[in-house]
Protein backbone atom coordinates (compact mmCIF):
# COMPACT_ATOMS: atom_id res chain seq x y z
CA UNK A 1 67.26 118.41 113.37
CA UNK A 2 68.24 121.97 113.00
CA UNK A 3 71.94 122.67 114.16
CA UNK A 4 73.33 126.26 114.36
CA UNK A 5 75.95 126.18 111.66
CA UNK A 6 79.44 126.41 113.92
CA UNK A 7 78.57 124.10 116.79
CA UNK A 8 81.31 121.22 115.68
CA UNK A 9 80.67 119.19 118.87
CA UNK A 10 76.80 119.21 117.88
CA UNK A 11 77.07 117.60 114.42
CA UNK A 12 80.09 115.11 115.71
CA UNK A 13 77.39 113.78 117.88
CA UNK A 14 75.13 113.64 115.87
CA UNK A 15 77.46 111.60 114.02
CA UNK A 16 78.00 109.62 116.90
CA UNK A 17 74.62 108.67 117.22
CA UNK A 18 74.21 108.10 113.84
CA UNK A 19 77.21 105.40 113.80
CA UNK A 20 76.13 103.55 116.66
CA UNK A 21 73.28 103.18 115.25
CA UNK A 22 74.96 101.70 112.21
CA UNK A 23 73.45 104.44 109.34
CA UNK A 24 76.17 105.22 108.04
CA UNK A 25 75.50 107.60 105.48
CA UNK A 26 73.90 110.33 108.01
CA UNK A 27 77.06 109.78 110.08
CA UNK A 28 79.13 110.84 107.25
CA UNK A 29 77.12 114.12 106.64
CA UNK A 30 76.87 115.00 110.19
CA UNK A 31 80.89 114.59 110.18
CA UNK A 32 81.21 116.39 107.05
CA UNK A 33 79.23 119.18 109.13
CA UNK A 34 81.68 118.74 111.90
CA UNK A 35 84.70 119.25 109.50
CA UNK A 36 83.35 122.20 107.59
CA UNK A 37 82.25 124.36 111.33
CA UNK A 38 85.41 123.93 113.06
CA UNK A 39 87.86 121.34 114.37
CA UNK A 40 87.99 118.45 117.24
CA UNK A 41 90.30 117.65 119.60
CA UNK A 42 94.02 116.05 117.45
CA UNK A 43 92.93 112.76 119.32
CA UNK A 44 89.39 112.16 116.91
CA UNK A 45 90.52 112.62 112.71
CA UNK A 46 87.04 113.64 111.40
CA UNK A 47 88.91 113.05 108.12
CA UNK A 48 89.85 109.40 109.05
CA UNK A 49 86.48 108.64 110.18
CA UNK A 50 85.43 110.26 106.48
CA UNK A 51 87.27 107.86 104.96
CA UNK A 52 86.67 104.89 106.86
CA UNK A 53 82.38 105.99 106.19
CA UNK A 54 82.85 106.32 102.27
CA UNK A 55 84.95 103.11 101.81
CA UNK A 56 83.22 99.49 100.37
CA UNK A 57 84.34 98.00 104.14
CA UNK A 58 81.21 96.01 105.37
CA UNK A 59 79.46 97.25 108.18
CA UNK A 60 81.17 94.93 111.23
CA UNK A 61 84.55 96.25 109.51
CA UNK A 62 83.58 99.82 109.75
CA UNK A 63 81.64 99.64 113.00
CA UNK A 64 85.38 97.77 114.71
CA UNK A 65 87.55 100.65 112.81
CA UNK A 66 85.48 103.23 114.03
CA UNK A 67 84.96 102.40 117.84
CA UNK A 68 88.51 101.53 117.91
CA UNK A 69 88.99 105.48 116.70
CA UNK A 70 86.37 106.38 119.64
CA UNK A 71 87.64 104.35 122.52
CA UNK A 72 91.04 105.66 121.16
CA UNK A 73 90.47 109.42 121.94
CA UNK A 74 88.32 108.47 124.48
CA UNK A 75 91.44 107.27 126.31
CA UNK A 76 93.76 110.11 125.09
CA UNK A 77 91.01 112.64 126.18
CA UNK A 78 90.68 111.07 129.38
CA UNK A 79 94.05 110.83 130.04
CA UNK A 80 95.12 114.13 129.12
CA UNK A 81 92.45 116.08 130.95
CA UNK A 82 91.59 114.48 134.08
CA UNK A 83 95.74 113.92 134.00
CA UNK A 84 95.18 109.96 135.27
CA UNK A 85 97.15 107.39 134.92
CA UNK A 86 96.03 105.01 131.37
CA UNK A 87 96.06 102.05 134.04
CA UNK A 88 93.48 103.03 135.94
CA UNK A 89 90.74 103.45 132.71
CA UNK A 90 91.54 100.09 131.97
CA UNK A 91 88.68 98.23 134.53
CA UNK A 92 86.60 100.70 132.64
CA UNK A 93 86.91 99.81 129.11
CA UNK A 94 87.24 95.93 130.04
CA UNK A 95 83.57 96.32 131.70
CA UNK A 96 82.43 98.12 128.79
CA UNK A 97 83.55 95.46 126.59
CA UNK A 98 82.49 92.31 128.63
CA UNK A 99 78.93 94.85 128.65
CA UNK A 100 78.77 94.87 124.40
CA UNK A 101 79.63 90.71 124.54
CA UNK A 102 76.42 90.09 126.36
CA UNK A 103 74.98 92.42 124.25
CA UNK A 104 76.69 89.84 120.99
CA UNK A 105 78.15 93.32 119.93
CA UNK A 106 81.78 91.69 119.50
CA UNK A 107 83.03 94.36 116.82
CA UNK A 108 82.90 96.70 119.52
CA UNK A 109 83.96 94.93 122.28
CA UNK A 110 86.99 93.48 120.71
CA UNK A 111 88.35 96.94 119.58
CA UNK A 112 87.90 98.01 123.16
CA UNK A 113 90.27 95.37 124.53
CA UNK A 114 92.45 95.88 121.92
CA UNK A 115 92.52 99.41 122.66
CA UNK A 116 93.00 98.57 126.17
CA UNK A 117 96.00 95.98 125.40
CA UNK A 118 97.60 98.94 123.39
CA UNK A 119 97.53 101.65 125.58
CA UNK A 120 98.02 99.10 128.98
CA UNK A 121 100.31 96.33 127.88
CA UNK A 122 100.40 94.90 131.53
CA UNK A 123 96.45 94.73 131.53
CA UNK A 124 95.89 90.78 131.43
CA UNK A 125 92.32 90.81 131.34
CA UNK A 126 91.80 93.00 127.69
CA UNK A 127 94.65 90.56 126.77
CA UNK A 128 92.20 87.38 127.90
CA UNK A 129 89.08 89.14 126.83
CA UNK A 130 90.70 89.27 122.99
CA UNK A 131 92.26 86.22 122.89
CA UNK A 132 88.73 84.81 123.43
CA UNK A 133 87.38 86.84 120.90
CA UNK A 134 90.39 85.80 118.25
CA UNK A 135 89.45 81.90 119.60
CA UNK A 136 85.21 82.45 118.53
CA UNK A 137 86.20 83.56 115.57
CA UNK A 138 88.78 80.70 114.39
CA UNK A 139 91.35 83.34 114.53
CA UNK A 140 93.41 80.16 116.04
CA UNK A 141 97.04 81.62 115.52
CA UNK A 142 96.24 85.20 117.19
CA UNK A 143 94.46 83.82 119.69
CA UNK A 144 97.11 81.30 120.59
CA UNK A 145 99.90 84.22 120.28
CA UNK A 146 97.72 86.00 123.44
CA UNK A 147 97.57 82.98 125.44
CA UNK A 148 101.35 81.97 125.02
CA UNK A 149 102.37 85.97 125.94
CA UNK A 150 100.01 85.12 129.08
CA UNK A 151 101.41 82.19 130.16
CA UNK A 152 104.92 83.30 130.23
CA UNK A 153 104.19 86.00 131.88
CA UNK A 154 102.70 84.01 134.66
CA UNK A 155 103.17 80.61 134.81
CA UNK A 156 100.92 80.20 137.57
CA UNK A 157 97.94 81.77 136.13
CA UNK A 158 95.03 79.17 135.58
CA UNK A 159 92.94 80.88 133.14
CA UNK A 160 96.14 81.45 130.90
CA UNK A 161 97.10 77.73 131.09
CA UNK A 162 94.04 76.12 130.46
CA UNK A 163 93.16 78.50 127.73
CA UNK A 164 96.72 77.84 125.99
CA UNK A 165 96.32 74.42 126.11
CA UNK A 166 92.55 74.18 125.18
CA UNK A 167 94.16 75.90 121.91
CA UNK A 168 96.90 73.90 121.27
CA UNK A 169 94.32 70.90 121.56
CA UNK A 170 92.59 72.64 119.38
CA UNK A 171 95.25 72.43 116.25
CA UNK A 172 95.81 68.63 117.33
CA UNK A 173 98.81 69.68 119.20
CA UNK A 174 98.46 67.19 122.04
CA UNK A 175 102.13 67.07 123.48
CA UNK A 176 102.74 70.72 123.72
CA UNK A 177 99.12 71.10 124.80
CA UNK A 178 99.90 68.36 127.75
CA UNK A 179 103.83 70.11 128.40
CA UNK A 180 101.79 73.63 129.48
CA UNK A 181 99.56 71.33 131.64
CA UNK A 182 102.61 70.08 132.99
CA UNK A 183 104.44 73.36 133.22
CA UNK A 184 101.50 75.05 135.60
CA UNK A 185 101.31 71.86 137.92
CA UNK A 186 104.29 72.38 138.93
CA UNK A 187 102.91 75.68 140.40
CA UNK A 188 99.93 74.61 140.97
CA UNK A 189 99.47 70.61 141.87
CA UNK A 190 96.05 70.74 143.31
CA UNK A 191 94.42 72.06 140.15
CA UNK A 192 91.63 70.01 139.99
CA UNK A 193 90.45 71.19 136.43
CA UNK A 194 94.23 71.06 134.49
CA UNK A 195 94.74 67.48 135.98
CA UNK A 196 91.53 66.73 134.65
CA UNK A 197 92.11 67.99 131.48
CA UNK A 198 96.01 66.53 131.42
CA UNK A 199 94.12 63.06 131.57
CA UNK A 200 92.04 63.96 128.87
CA UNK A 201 94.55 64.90 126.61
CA UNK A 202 96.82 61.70 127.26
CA UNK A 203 93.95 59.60 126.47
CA UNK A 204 92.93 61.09 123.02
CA UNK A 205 96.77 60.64 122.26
C-alpha cells in the first residue's frame, strides 16, 4: 500500500489493522511510519506501543497490553471530545467485551473490562465480567478479590454471592463459602439457587 509520506493517522491504522490481525512486525513499521510523519493524540504513545511490538512478550501478552492502550484512548478520546460522561461508555465497552468472549478472544475482552473497571469504578458488570475471566484462568485470588469488593458493596446482589461463594468452594473454603450464603439470605430468603447451593456445601462438609 502506498501512503503519502505525512498522513500519521494513515500508517497508525494501518498499524491498527495490522495488530488486530496479530502480525506484528508490519504493525511496528506502520507505527514507526506514524512516529516519523507527525504525532497522535497524548492519549495513544506510538512509542509505548513500539516498545510493547519489539519486546520477547508472547503474542496473548502483547495483543492484552496493546488493546488495553486502544480501549484506553479510546475512552480518553471519547470522553474529551464528545465531552460525555466516562459512565455512560461503559454499556459500550462491556458489550464489546462480552462480543470478543463469544468470539474466545479473552485477551481482548478482559483488558476492556479492566479498562472499564479503571476508568468507572462503580461499573459492576466490567467488575463481574473480569472476575470471571480471572476465575477461567485459575487466577483464584484476583478473581475472589472482585467478587468479595462485589459483595460488600451489595449484599443483596445474587450474581455477586453465588459467584463469591462458588470461589471460596473452590479453595475448599466451605464455612466462609456457606457464611456468604448465609449473609445474602438474609436479604434474600426465597433464593431458590443459594439455598440450594447452602445445602450442597453443608453436605460436602
Amino acid at each position: 500500500v502506498q501512503l503519502a509520506p505525512n498522513y500519521v493517522h494513515v500508517h497508525y491504522n494501518v498499524g491498527m489493522i495490522h495488530v488486530f490481525q496479530k502480525a506484528w512486525a508490519p504493525a511496528a513499521e506502520a507505527f514507526r511510519k506514524a512516529a516519523a510523519t507527525g504525532s497522535l493524540p497524548a492519549s495513544f504513545s506510538l512509542q509505548r506501543a513500539l516498545e510493547i511490538l519489539d519486546s520477547s512478550r508472547n503474542d496473548d501478552d502483547k495483543e492484552a497490553e496493546l488493546f488495553a492502550m486502544i480501549a484506553d484512548a479510546r475512552f480518553r478520546d471519547e470522553a474529551r471530545t464528545q465531552a460525555v460522561r466516562l459512565a455512560s461508555l461503559a454499556p459500550q465497552m462491556n458489550a464489546m467485551g462480552l462480543a470478543y468472549l463469544k468470539q474466545g478472544k479473552s485477551a481482548r475482552a478482559m483488558a476492556l473490562f479492566e479498562l472499564t473497571a479503571t476508568h468507572v469504578p462503580g461499573d459492576r458488570i466490567s467488575r463481574t465480567n473480569l472476575a470471571a475471566i480471572r476465575f477461567a484462568r485459575k487466577e483464584y485470588d484476583k478473581a475472589l478479590a472482585l467478587y468479595e469488593a462485589l459483595a460488600k458493596e451489595d449484599p443483596a446482589d445474587a450474581v455477586a454471592a453465588m459467584n463469591l461463594a462458588g470461589t471460596l468452594a473452590t479453595q475448599g473454603r466451605w464455612d466462609t463459602a456457606e457464611t456468604v450464603l448465609l449473609t445474602f439470605l438474609k436479604h434474600r430468603p426465597d433464593h431458590s439457587e443459594a439455598q440450594a447451593l447452602l445445602v450442597r456445601l453443608r453436605s460436602r462438609k
